[in-house]
C-alpha atoms as a PDB file:
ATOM      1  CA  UNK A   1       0.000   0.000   0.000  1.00  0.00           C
ATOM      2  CA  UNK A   2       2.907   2.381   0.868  1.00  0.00           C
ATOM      3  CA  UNK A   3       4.005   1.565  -2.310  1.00  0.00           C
ATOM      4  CA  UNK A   4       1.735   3.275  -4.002  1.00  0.00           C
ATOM      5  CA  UNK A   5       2.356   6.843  -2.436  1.00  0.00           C
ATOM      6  CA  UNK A   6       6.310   6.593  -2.535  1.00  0.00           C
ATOM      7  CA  UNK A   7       7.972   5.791  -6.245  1.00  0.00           C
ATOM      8  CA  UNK A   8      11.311   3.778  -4.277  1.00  0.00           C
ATOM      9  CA  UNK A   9       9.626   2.895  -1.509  1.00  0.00           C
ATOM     10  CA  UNK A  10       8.567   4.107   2.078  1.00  0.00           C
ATOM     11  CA  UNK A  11      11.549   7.037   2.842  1.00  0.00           C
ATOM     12  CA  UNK A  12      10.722   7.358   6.808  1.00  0.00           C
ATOM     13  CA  UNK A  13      10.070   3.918   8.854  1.00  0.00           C
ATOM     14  CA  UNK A  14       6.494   3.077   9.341  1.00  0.00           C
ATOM     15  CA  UNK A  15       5.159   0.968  12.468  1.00  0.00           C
ATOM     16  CA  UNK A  16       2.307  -0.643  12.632  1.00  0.00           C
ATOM     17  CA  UNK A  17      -0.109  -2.155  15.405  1.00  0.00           C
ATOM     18  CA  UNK A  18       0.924  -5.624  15.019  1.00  0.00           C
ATOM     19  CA  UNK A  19       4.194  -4.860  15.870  1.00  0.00           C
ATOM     20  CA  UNK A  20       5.743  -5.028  11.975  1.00  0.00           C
ATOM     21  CA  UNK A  21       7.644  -1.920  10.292  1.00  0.00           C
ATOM     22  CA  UNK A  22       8.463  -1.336   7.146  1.00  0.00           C
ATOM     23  CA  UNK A  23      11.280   1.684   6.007  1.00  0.00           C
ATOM     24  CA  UNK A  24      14.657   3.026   6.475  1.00  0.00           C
ATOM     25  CA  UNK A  25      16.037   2.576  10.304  1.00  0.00           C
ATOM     26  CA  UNK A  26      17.879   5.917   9.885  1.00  0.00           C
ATOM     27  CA  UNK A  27      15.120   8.258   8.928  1.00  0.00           C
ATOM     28  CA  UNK A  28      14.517  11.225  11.210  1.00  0.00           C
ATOM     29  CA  UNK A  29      11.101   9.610  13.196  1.00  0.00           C
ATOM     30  CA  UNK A  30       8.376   6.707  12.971  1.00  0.00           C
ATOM     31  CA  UNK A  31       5.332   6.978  11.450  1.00  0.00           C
ATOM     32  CA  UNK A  32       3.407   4.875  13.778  1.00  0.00           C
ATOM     33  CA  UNK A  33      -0.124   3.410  12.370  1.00  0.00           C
ATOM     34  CA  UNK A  34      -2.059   2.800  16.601  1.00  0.00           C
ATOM     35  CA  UNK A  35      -5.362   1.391  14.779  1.00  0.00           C
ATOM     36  CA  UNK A  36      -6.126   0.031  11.377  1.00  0.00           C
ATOM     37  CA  UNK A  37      -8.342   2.856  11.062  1.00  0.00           C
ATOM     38  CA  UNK A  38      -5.175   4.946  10.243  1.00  0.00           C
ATOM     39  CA  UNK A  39      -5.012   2.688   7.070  1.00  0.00           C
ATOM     40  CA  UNK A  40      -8.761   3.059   6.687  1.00  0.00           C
ATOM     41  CA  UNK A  41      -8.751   6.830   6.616  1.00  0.00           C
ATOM     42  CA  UNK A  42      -5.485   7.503   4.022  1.00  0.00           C
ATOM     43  CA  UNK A  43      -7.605   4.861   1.439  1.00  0.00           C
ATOM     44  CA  UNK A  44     -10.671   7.069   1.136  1.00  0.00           C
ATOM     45  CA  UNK A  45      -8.628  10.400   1.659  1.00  0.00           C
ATOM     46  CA  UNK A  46      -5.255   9.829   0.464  1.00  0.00           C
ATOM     47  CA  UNK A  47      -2.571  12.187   1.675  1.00  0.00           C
ATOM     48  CA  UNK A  48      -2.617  14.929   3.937  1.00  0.00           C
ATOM     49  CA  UNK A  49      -6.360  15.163   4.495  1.00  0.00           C
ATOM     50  CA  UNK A  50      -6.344  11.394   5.785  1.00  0.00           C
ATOM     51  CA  UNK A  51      -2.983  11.768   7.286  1.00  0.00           C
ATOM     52  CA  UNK A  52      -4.163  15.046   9.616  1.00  0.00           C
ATOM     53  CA  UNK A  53      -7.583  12.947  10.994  1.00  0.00           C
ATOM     54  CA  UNK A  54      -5.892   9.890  11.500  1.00  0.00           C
ATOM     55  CA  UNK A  55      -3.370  12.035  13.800  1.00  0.00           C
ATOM     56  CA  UNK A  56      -6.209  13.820  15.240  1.00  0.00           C
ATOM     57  CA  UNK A  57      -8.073  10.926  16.297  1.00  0.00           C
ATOM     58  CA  UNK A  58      -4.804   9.772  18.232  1.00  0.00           C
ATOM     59  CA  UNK A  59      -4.986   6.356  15.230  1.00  0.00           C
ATOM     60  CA  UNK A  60      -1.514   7.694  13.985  1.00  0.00           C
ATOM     61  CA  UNK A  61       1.269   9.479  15.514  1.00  0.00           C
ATOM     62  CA  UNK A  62       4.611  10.789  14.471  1.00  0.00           C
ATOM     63  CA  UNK A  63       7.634   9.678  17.276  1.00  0.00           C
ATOM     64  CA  UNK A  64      10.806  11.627  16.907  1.00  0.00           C
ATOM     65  CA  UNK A  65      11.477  14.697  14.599  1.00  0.00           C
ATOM     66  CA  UNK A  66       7.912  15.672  13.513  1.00  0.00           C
ATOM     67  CA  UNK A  67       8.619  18.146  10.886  1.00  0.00           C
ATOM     68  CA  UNK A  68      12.017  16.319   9.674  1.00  0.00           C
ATOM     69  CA  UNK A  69       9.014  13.514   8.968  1.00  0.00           C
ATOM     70  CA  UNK A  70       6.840  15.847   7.164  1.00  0.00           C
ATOM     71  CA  UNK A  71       9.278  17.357   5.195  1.00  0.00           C
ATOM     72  CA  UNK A  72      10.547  13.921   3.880  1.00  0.00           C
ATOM     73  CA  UNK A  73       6.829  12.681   3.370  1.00  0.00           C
ATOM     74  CA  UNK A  74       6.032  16.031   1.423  1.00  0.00           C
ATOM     75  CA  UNK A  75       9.517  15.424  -0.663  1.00  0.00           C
ATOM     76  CA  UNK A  76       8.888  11.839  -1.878  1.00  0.00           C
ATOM     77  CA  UNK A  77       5.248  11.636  -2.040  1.00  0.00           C
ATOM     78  CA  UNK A  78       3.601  10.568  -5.447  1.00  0.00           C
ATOM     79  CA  UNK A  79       1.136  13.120  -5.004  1.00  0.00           C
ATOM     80  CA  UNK A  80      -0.232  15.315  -1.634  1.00  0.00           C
ATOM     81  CA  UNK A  81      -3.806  15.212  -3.143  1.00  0.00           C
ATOM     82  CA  UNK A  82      -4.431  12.029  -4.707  1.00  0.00           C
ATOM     83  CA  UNK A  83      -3.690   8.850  -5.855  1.00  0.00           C
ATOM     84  CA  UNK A  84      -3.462   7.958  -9.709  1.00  0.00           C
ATOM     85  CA  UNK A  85      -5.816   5.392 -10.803  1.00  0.00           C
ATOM     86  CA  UNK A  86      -3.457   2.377 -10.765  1.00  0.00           C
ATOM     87  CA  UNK A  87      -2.451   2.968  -7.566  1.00  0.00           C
ATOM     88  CA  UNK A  88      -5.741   3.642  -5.594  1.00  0.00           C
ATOM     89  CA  UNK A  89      -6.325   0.099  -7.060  1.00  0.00           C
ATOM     90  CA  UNK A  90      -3.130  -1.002  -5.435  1.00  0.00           C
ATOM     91  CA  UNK A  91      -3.862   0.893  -2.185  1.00  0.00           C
ATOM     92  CA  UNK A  92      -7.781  -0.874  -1.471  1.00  0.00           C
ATOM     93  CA  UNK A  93      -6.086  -4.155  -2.795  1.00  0.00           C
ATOM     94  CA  UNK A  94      -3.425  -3.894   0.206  1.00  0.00           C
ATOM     95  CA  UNK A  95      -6.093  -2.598   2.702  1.00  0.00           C
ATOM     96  CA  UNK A  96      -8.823  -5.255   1.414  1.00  0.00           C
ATOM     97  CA  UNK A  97      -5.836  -7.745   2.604  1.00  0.00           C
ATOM     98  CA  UNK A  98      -4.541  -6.238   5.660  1.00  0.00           C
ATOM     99  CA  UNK A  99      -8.595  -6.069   6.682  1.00  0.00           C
ATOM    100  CA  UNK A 100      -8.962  -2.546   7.070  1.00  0.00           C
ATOM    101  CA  UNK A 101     -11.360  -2.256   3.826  1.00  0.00           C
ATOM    102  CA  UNK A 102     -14.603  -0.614   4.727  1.00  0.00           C
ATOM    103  CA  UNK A 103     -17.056   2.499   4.876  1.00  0.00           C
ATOM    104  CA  UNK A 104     -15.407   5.441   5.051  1.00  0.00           C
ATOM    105  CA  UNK A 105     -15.058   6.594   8.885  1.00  0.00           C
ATOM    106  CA  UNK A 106     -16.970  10.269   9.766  1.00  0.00           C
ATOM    107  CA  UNK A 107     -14.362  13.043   9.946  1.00  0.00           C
ATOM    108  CA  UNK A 108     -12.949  13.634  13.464  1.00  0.00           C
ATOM    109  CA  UNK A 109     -15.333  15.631  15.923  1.00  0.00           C
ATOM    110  CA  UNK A 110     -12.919  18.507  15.940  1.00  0.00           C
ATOM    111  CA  UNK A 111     -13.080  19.127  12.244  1.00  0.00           C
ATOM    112  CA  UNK A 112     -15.181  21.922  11.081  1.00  0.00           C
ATOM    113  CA  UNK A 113     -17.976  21.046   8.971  1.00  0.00           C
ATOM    114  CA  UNK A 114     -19.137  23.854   6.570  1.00  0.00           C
ATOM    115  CA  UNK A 115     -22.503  23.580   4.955  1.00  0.00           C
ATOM    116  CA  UNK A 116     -24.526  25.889   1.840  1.00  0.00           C
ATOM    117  CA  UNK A 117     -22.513  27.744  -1.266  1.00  0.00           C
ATOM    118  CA  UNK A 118     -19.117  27.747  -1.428  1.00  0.00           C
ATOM    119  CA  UNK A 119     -17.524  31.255  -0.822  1.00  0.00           C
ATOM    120  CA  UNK A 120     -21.152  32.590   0.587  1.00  0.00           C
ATOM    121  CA  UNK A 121     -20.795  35.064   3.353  1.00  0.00           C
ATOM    122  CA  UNK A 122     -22.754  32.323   5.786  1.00  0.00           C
ATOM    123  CA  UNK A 123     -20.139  29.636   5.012  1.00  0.00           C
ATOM    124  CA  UNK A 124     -17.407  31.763   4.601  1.00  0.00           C
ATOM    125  CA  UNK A 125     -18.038  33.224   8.361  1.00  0.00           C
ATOM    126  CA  UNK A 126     -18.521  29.749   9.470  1.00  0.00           C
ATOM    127  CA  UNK A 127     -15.295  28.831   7.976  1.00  0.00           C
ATOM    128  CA  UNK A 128     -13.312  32.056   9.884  1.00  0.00           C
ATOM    129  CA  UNK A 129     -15.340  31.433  13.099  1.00  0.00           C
ATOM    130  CA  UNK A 130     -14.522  27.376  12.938  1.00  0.00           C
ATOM    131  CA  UNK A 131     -10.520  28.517  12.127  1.00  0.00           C
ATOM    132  CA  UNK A 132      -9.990  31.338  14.559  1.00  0.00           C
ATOM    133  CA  UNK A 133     -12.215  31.079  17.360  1.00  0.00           C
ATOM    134  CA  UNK A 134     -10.788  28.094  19.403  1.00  0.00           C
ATOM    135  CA  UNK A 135      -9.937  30.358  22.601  1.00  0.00           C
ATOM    136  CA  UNK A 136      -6.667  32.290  23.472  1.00  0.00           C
ATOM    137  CA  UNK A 137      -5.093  29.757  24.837  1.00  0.00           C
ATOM    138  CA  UNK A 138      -4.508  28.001  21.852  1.00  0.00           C
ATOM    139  CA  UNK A 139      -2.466  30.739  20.489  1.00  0.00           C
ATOM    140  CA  UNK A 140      -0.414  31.282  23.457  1.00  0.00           C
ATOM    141  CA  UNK A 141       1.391  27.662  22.222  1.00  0.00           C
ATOM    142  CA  UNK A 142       2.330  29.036  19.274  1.00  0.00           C
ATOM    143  CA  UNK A 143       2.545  32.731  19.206  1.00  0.00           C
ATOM    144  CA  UNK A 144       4.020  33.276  22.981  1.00  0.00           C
ATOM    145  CA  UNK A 145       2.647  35.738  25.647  1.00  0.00           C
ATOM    146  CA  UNK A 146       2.871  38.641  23.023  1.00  0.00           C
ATOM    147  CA  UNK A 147       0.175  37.015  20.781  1.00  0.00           C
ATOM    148  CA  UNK A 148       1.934  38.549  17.161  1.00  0.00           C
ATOM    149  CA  UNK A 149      -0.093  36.829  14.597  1.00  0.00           C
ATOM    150  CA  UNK A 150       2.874  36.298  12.093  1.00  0.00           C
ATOM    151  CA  UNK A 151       6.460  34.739  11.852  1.00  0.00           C
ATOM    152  CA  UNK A 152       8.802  34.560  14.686  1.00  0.00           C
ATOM    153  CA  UNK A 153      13.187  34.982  14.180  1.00  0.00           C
ATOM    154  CA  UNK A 154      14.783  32.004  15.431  1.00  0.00           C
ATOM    155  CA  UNK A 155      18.486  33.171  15.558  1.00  0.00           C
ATOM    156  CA  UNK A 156      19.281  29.583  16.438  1.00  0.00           C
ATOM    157  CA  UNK A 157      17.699  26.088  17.510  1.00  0.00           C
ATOM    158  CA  UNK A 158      18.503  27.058  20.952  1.00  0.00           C
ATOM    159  CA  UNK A 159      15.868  30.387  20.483  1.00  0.00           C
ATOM    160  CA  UNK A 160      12.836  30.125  22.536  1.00  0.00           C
ATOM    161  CA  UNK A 161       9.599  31.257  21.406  1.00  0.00           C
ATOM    162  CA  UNK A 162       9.496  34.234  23.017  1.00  0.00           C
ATOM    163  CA  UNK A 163      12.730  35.463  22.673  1.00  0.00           C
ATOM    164  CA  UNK A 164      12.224  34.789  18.378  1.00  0.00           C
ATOM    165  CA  UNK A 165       8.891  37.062  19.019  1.00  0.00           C
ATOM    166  CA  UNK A 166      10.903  39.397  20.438  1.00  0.00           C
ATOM    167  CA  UNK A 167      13.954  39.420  17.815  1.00  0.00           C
ATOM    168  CA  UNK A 168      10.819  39.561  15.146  1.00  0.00           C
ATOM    169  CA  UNK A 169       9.574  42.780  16.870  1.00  0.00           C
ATOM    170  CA  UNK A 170      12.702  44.330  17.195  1.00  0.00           C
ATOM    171  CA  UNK A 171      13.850  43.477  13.383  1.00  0.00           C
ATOM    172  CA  UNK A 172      10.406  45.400  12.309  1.00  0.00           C
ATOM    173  CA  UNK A 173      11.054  48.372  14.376  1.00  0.00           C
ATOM    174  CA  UNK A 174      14.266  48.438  12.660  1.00  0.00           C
ATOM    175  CA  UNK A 175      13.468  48.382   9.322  1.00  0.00           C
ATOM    176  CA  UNK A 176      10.843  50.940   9.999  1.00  0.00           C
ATOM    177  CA  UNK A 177      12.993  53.130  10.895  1.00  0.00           C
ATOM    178  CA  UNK A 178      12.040  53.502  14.329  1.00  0.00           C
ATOM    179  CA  UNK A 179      14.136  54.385  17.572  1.00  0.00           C
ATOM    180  CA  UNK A 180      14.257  53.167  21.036  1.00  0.00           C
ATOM    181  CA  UNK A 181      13.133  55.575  23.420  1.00  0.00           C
ATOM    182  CA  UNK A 182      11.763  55.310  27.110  1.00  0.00           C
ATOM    183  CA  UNK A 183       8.044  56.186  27.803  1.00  0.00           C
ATOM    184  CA  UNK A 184       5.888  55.241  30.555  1.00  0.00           C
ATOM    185  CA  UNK A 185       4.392  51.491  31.120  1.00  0.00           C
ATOM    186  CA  UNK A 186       0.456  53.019  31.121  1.00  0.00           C
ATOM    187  CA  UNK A 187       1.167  53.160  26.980  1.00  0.00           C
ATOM    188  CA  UNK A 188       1.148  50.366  24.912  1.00  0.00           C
ATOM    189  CA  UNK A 189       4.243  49.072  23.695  1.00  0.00           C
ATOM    190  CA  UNK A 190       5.086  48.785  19.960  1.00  0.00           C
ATOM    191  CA  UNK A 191       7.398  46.303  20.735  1.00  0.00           C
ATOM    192  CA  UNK A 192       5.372  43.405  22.227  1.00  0.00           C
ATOM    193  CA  UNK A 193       1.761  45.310  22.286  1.00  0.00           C
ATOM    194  CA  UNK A 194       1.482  44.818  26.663  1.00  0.00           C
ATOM    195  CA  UNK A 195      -0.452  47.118  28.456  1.00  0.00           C
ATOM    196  CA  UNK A 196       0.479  47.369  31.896  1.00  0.00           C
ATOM    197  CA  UNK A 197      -2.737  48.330  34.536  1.00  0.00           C
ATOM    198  CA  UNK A 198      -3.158  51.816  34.920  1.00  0.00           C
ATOM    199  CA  UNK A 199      -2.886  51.034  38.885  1.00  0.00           C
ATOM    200  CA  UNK A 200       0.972  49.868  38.895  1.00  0.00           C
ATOM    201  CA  UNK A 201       3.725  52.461  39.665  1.00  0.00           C
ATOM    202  CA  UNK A 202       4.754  54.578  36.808  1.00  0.00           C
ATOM    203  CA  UNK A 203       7.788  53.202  35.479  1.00  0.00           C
ATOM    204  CA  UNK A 204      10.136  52.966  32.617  1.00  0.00           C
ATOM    205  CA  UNK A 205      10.166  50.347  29.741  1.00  0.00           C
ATOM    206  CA  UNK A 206      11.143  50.413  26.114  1.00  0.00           C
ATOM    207  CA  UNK A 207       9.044  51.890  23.143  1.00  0.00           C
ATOM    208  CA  UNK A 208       9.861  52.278  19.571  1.00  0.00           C
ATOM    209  CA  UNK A 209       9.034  55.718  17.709  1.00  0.00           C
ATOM    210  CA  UNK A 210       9.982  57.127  14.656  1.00  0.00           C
ATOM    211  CA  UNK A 211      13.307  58.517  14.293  1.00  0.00           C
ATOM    212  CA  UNK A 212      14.342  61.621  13.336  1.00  0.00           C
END
């Protein structure tokens, strides 16, 4: 079944619930199949569709280097969207033998499931709301205690998230043309956008303004 996806064969290592693996021992993680459902999923939705609610559903997982595994799968993959003919036949042939033929499974709970015309305003604010409103603290994992809704600097692997929001900020100020200056904490920052309470002692912090 891999087979069909990959043109020389599987280039991560692949386990699967019985135990058996199939793949280079030197690749940078395991793709590891929990449930044959995993199986079940990337028949009727080939690639990343059936790859993303397998992982949801906790039926696949990805041990070691996650993106070094996605960047390798992405590389040597026949196609990210779908299978030719020829090897769709291949892939149900394999699953049809493994046992994990069957109905397709429902999509996983947590995926959003837009209804009516495609690009109307109802389903387009459906698709926003079912995209962006899953709660602050969702974004706080990936975009830090400054909440910056774009790409962090990582100066090196050792960078923390923070600190790469921070060198982001300060590499925008910079190419603005702005200058660091001292102004009291009651302002907001254009640094890292905090707001400290109006009830705090007046203090010091850094600001950015335009230079002269």
């Amino acid at each position: 079944m891999l087979g069909s996806l990959f043109d020389n064969g599987p280039p991560v290592r692949f386990e699967f619930w019985d135990s058996s693996s199939v793949g280079p021992n030197d690749s940078p993680g395991v793709v590891v199949f929990r449930s044959p459902n995993a199986l079940r999923r990337l028949v009727w939705s080939p690639g990343e569709l059936g790859m993303a609610r397998a992982f949801i559903t906790g039926e696949l997982a990805i041990a070691g280097d996650v993106s070094g595994v996605l960047r390798v799968l992405h590389d040597h993959a026949i196609s990210t969207r779908r299978l030719a003919p020829k090897g769709l036949i291949r892939a149900i042939a394999a699953a049809q033998h493994l046992g994990t033929l069957g109905r397709p499974l429902p999509p996983p709970l947590e995926e959003t499931r837009l209804r009516g015309r495609r690009h109307s305003k109802a389903r387009d604010a459906a698709a926003v709301t079912g995209h962006y409103d899953v709660g602050n603290g969702v974004y706080e994992l990936v975009l830090g205690q400054s909440m910056t809704y774009s790409c962090a600097r990582f100066a090196s692997e050792t960078t923390s998230l923070e600190q790469a929001q921070r060198a982001k900020h300060d590499l925008v100020c910079r190419k603005l043309g702005l200058a660091e200056r001292s102004a009291p904490t009651s302002s907001t920052s254009a640094v890292d956008g905090a707001r400290w309470p109006s009830t705090q002692p007046r203090r010091t912090r850094r600001t950015w303004s335009a230079s002269p």
